[in-house]
C-alpha atoms as a PDB file:
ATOM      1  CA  UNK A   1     -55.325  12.510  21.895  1.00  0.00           C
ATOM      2  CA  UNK A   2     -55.636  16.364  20.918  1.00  0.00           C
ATOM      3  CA  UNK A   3     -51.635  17.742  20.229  1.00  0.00           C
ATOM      4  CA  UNK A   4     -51.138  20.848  21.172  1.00  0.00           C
ATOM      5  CA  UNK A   5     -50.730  23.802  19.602  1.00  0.00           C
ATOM      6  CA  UNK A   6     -46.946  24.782  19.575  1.00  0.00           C
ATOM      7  CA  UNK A   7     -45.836  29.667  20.188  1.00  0.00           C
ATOM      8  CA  UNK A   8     -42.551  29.860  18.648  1.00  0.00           C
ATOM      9  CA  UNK A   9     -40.969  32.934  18.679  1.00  0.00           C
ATOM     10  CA  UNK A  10     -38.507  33.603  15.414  1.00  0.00           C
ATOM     11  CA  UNK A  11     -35.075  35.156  16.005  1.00  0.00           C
ATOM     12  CA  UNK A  12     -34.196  36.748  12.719  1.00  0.00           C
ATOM     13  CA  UNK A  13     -30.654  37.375  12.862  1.00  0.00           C
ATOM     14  CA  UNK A  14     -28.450  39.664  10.906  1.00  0.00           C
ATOM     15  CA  UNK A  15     -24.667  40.416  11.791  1.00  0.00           C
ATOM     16  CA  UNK A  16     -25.042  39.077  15.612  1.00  0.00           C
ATOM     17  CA  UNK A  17     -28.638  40.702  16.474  1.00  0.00           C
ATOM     18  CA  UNK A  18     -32.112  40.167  16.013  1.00  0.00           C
ATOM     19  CA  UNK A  19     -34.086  42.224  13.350  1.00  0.00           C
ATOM     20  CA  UNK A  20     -37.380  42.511  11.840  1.00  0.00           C
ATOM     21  CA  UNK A  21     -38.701  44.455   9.155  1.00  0.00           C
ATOM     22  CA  UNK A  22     -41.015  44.214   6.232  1.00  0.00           C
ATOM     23  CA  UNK A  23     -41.091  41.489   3.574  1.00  0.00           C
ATOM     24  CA  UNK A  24     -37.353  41.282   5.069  1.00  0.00           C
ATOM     25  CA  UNK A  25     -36.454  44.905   4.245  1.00  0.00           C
ATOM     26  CA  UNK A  26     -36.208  47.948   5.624  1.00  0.00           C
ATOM     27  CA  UNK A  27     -34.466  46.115   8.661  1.00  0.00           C
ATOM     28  CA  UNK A  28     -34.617  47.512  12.518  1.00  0.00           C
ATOM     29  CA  UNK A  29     -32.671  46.237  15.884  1.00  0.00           C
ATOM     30  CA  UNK A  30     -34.939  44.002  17.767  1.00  0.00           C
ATOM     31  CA  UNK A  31     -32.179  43.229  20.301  1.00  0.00           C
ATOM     32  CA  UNK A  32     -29.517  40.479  21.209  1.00  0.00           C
ATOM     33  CA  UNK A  33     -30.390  37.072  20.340  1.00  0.00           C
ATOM     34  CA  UNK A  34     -29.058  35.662  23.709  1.00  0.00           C
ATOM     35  CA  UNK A  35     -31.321  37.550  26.115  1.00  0.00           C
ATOM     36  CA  UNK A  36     -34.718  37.506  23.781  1.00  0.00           C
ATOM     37  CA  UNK A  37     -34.273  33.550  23.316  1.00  0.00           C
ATOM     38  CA  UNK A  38     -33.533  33.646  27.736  1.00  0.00           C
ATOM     39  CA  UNK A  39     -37.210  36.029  27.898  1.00  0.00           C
ATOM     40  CA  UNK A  40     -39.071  33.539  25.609  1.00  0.00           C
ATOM     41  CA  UNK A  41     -38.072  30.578  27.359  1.00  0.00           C
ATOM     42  CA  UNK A  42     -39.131  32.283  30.314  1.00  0.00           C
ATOM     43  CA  UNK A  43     -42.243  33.657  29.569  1.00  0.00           C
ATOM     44  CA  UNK A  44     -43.503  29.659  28.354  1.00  0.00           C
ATOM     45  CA  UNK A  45     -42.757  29.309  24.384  1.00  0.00           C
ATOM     46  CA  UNK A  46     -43.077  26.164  23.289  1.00  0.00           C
ATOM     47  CA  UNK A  47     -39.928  26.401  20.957  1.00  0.00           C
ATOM     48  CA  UNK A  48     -37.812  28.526  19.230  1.00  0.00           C
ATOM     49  CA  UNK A  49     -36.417  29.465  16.191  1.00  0.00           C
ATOM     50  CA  UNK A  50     -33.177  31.455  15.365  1.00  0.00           C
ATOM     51  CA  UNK A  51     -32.916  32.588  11.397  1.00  0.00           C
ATOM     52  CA  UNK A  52     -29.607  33.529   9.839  1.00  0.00           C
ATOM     53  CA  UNK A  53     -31.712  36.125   7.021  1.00  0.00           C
ATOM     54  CA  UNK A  54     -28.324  36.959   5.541  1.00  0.00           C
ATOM     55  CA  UNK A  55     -26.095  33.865   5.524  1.00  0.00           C
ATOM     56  CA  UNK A  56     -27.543  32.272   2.224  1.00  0.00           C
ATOM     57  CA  UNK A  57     -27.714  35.831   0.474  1.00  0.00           C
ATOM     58  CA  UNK A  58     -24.066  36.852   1.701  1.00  0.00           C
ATOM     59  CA  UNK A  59     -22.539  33.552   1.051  1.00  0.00           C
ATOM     60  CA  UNK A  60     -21.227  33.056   4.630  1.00  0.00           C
ATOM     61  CA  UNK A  61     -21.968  30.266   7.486  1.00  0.00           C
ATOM     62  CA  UNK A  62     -24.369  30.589  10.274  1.00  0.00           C
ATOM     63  CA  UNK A  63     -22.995  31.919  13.077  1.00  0.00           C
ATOM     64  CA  UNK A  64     -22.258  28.827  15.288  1.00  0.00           C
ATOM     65  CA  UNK A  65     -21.013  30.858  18.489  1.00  0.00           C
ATOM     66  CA  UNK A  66     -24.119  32.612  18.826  1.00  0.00           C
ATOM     67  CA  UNK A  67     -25.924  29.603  18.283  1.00  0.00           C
ATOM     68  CA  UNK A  68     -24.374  28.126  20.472  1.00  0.00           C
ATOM     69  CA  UNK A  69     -24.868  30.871  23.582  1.00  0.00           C
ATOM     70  CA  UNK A  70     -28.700  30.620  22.730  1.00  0.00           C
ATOM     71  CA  UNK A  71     -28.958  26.897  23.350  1.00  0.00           C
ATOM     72  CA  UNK A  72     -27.503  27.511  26.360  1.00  0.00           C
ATOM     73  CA  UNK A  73     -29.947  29.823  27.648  1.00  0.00           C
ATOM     74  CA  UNK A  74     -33.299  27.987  26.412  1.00  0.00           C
ATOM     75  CA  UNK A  75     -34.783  24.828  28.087  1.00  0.00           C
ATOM     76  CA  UNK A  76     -37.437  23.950  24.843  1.00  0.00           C
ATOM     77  CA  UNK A  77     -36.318  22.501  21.005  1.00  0.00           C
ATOM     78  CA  UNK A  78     -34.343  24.605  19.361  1.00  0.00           C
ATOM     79  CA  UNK A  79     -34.459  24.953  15.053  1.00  0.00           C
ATOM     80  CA  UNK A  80     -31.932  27.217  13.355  1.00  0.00           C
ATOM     81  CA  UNK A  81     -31.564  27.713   9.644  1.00  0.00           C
ATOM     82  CA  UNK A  82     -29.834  30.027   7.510  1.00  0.00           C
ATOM     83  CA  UNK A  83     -26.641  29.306   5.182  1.00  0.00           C
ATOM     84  CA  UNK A  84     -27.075  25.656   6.064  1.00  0.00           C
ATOM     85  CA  UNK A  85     -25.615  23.929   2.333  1.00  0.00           C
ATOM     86  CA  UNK A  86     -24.317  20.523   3.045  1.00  0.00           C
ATOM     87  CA  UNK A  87     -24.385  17.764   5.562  1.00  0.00           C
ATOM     88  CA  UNK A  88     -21.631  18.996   7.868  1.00  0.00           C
ATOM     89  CA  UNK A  89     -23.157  21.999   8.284  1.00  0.00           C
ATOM     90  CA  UNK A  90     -26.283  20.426   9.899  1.00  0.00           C
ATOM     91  CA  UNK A  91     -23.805  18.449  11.989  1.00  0.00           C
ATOM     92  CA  UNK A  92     -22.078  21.054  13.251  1.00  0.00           C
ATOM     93  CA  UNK A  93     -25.396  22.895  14.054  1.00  0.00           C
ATOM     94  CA  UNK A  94     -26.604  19.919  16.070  1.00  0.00           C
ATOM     95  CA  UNK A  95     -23.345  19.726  18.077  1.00  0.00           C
ATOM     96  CA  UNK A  96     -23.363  23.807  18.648  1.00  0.00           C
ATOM     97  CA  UNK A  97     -26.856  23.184  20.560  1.00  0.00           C
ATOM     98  CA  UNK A  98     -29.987  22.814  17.789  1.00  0.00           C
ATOM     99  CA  UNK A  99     -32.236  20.098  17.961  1.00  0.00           C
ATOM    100  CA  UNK A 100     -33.469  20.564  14.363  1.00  0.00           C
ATOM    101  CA  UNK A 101     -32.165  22.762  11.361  1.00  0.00           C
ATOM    102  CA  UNK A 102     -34.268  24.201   8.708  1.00  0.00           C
ATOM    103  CA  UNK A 103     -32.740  24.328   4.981  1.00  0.00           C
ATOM    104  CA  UNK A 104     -34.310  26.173   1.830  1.00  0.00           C
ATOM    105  CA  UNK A 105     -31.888  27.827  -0.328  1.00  0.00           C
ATOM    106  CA  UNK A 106     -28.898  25.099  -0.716  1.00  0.00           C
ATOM    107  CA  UNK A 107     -32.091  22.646  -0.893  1.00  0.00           C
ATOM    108  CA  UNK A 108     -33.612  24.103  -3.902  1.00  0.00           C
ATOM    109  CA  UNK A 109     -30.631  24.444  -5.587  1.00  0.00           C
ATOM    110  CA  UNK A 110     -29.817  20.833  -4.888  1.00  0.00           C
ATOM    111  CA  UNK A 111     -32.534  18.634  -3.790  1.00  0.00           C
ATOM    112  CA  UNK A 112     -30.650  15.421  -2.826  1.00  0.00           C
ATOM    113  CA  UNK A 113     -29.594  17.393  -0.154  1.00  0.00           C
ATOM    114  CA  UNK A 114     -32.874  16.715   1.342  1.00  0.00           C
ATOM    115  CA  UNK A 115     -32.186  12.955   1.014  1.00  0.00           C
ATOM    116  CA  UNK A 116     -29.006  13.380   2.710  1.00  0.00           C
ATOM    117  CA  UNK A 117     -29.635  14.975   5.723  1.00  0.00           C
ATOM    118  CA  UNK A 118     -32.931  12.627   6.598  1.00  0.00           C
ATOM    119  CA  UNK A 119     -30.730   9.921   6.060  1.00  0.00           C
ATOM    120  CA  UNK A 120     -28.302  10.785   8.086  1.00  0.00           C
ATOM    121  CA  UNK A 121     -29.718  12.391  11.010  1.00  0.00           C
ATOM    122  CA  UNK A 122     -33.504  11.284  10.155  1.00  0.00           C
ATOM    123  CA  UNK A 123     -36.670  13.063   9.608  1.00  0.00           C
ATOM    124  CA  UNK A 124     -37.407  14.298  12.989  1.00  0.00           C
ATOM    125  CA  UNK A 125     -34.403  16.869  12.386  1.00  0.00           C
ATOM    126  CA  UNK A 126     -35.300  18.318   9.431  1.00  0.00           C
ATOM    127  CA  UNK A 127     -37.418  21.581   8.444  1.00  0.00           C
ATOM    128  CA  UNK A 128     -38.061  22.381   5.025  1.00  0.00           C
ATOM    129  CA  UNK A 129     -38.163  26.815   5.583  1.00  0.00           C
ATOM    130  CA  UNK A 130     -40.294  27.528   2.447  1.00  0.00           C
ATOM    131  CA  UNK A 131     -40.628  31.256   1.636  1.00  0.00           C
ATOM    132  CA  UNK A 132     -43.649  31.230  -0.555  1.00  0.00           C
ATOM    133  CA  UNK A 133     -45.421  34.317  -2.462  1.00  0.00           C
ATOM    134  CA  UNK A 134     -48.026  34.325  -5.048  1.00  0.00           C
ATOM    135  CA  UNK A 135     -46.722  33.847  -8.761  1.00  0.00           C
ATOM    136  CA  UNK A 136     -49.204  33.797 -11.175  1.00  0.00           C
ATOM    137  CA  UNK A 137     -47.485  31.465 -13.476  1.00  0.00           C
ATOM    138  CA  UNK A 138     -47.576  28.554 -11.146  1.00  0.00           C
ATOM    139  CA  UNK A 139     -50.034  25.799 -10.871  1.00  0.00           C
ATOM    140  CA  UNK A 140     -51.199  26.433  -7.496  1.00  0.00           C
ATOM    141  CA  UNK A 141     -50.588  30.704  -7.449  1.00  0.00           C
ATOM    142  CA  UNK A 142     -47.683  30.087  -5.541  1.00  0.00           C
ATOM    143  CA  UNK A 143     -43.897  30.306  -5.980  1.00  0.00           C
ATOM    144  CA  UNK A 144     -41.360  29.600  -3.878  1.00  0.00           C
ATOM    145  CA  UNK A 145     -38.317  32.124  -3.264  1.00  0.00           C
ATOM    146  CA  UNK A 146     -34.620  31.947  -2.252  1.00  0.00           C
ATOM    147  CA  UNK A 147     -31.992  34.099  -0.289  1.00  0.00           C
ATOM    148  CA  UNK A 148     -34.205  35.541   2.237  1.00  0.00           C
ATOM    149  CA  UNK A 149     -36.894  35.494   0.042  1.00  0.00           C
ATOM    150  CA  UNK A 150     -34.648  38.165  -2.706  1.00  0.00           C
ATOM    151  CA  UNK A 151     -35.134  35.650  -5.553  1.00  0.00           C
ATOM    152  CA  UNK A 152     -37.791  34.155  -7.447  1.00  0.00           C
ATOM    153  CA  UNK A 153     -37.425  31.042  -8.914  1.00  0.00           C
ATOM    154  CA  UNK A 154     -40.794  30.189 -10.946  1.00  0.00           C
ATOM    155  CA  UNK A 155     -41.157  26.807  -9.219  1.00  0.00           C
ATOM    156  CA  UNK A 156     -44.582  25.709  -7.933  1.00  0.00           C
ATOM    157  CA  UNK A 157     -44.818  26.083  -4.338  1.00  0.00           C
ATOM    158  CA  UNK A 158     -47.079  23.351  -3.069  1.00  0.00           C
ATOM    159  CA  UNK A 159     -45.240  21.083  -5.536  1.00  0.00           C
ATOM    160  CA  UNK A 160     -41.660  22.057  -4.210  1.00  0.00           C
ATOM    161  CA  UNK A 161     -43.229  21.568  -0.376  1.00  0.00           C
ATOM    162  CA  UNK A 162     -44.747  17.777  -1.054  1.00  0.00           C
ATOM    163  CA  UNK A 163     -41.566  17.025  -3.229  1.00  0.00           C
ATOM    164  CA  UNK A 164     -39.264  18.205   0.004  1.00  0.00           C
ATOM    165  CA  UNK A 165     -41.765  16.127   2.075  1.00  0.00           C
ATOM    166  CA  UNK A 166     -41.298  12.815   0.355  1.00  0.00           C
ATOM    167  CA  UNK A 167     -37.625  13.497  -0.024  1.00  0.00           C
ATOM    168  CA  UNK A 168     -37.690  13.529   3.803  1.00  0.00           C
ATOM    169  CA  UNK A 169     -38.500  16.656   5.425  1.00  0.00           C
ATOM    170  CA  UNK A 170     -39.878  16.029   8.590  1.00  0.00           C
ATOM    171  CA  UNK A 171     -41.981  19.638   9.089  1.00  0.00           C
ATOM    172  CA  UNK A 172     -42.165  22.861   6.803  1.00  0.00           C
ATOM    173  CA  UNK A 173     -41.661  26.279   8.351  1.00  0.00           C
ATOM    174  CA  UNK A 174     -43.882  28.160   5.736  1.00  0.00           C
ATOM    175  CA  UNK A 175     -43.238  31.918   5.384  1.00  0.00           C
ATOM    176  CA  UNK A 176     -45.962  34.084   3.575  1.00  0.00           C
ATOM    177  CA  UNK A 177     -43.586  36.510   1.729  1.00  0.00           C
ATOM    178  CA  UNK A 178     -46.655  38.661   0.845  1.00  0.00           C
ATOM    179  CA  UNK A 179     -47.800  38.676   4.577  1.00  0.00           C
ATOM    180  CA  UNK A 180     -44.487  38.993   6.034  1.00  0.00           C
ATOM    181  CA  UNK A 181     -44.202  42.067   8.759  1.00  0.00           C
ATOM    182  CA  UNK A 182     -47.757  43.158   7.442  1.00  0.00           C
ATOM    183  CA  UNK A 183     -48.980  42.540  10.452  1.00  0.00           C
ATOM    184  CA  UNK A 184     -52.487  41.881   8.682  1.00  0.00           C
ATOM    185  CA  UNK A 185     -53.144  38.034   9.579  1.00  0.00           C
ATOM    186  CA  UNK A 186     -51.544  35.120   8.402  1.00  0.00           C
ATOM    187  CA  UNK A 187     -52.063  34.116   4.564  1.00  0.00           C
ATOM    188  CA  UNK A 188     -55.151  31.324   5.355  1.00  0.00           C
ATOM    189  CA  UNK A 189     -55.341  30.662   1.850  1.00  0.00           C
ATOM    190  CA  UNK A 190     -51.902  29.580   1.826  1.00  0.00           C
ATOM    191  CA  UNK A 191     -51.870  27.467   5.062  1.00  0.00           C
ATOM    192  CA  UNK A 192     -54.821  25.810   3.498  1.00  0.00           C
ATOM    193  CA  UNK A 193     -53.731  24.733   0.505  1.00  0.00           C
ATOM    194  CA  UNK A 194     -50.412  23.003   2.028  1.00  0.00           C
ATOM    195  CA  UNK A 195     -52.632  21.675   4.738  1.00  0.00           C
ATOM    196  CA  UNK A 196     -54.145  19.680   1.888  1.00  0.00           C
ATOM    197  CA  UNK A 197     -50.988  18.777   0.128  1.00  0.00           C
ATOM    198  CA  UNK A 198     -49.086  17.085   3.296  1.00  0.00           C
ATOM    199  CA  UNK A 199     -49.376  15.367   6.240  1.00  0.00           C
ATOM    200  CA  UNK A 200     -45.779  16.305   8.089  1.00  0.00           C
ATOM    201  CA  UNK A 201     -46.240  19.268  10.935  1.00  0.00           C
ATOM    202  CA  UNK A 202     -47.056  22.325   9.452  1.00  0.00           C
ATOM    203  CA  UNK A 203     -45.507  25.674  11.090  1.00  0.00           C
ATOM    204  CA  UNK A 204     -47.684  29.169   9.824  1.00  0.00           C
ATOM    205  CA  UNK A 205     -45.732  32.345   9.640  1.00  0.00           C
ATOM    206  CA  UNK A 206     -45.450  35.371   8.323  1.00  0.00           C
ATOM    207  CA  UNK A 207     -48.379  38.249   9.933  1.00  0.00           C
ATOM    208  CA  UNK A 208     -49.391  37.911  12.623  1.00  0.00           C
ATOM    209  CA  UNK A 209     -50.412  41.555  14.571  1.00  0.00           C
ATOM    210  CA  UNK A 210     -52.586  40.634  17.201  1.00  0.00           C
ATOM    211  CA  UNK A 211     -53.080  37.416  19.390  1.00  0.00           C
ATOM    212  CA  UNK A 212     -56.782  37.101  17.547  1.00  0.00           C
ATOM    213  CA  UNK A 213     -54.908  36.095  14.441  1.00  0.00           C
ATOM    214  CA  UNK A 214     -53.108  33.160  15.510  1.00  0.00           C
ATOM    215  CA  UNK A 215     -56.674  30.758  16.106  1.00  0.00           C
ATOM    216  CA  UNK A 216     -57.536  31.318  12.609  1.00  0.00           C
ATOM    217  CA  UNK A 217     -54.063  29.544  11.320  1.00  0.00           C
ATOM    218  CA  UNK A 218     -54.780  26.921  13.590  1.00  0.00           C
ATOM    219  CA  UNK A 219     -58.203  26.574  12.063  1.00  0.00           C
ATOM    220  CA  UNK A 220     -57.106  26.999   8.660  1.00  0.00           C
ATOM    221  CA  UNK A 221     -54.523  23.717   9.226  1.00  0.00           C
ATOM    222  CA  UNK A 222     -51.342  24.770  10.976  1.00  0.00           C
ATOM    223  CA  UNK A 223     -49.809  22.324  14.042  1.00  0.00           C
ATOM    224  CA  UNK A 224     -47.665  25.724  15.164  1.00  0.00           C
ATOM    225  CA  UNK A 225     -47.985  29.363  14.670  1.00  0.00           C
ATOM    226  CA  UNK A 226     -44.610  31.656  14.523  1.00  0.00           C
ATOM    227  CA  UNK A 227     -44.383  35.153  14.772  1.00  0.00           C
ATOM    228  CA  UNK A 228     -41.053  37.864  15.126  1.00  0.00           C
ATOM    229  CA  UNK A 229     -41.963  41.425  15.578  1.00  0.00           C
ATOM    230  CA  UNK A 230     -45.201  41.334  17.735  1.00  0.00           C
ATOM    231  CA  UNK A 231     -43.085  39.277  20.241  1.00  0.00           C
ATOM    232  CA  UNK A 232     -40.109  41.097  19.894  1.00  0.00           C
ATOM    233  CA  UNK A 233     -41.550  44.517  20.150  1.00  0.00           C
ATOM    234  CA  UNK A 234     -44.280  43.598  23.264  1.00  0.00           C
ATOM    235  CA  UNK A 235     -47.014  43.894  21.169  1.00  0.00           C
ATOM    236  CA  UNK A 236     -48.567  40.156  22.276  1.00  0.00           C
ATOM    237  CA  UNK A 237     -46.763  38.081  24.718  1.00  0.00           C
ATOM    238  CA  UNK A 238     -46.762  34.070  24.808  1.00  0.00           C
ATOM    239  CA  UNK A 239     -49.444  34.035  27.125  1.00  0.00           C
ATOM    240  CA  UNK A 240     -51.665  36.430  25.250  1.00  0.00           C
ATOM    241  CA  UNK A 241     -51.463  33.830  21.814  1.00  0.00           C
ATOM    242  CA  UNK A 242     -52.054  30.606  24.622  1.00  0.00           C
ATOM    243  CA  UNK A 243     -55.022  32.191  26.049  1.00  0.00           C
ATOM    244  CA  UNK A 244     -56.813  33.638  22.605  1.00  0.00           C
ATOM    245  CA  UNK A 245     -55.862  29.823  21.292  1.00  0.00           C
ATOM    246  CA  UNK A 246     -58.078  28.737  24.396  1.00  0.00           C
ATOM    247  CA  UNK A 247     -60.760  31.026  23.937  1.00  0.00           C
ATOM    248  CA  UNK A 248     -60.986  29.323  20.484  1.00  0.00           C
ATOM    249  CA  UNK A 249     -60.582  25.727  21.910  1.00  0.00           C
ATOM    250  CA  UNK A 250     -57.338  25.005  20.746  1.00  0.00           C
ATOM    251  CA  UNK A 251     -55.190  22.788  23.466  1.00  0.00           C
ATOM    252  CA  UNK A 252     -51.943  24.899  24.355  1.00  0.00           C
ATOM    253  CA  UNK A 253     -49.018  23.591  26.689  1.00  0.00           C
ATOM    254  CA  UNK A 254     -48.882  24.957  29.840  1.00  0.00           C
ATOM    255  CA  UNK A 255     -45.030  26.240  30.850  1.00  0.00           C
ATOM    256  CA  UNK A 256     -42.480  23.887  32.396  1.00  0.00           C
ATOM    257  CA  UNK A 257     -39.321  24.992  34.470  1.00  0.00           C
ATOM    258  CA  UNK A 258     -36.066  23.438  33.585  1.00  0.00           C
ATOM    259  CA  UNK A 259     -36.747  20.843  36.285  1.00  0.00           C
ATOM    260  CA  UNK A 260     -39.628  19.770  34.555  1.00  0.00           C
ATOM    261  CA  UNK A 261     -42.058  21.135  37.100  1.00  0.00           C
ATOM    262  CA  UNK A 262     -45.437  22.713  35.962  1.00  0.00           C
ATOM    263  CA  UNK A 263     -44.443  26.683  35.883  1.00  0.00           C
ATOM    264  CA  UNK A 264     -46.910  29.627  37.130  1.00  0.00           C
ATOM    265  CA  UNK A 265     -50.263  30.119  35.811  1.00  0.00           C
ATOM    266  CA  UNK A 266     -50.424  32.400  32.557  1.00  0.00           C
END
């Protein structure tokens, strides 16, 4: 059976509202997390992701509350990340309305934590959020970064990625740092070369500009394509990426209500 290509929208979130800017700088308003997650649902993503950028760089929690409030208003899964360093924080996510939780800065500082969290909540719950850019003094090209992709840390990408994967991580949530906000494609390259390296559902972001560039990450190995601004902004809508994904002979899901009755035709 052919699995279906999964539209997430990404809710960056700084201070209480969504943002998006370049590389993650040069930050502008997007809007209030609440009523974008309350559009997408309605408009037929297939999930959707809310990002605390600044929690792991400013040393403070996610914000539950608003977490919380967006669960409430969205009928499809749910991951959050951002500031998420132990066990009881994933908890606490899960109970405040996520159905999975994404981890990458507390989990490259300490990678048992990877261990820990499969363990206790399994697999399934687990994202590995990698922020990747090229560094020529890895193996593969590619480094992985911290903080909202502010540091460097010289470790192989693709080795971190299958070494997160065997640890447990049930998906990975890989950012192109370099394509971030570019709005110039998706890094294929990239996708590619962690397509190779593991099996677990593989989510491509980082830019995307136009619906015509979410087939090729498909093609190039990705189970889901994300994208922030485009959405955000109106650029492409969730039914403009499900019917170029068609065009190229991708299966999409079509929309469900609440009730779990097929929604309107795209």
């Amino acid at each position: 059976m052919t699995v279906a290509v999964r539209v997430i929208p990404c809710l960056d979130v700084d201070a209480g509202r969504v943002v998006k800017g370049v590389h993650f700088a040069g930050l502008r308003d997007a809007g209030d997390p609440v009523e974008l997650a309350r559009r997408y649902g309605e408009q037929g993503a297939d999930e959707l992701t809310f990002l605390d950028i600044s929690a792991s760089a400013s040393g403070r929690q996610t914000t539950y509350e608003t977490v919380r409030r967006t669960a409430e208003e969205v009928f499809i899964p749910l991951t959050v990340g951002g500031g998420v360093r132990t066990v009881a924080d994933v908890d606490a996510l899960l109970r405040a309305g996520a159905d999975k939780v994404a981890v990458n800065t507390a989990a490259i500082d300490r990678p048992e934590l990877i261990d820990q969290i499969a363990q206790r909540f399994g697999r399934q719950v687990l994202v590995l959020s990698a922020d990747v850019r090229r560094g020529p003094g890895t193996a593969s090209g590619f480094e992985v970064t911290t903080h909202g992709g502010r540091r460097g840390t010289g470790i192989d990408a693709l080795a971190w990625i299958v070494e997160a994967c065997e640890r447990g991580a049930g998906e990975v949530l890989l950012n192109s740092m370099d394509a971030d906000g570019t709005r110039d494609g998706y890094d294929l390259p990239l996708i590619e070369q962690v397509r190779r390296a593991v099996t677990v559902p593989l989510i491509a972001s980082g830019g995307a500009g136009r619906a015509a560039d979410f087939p090729p990450a498909v093609a190039a190995g990705a189970d889901a394509v994300l994208a922030a601004s485009v959405f955000h902004f109106g650029e492409v809508t969730i039914a403009d990426v499900k019917a170029a994904l068609r065009a190229a002979g991708m299966t999409v899901r079509e929309p469900v209500t609440p009730l779990g009755e097929r929604g309107p035709a795209e």
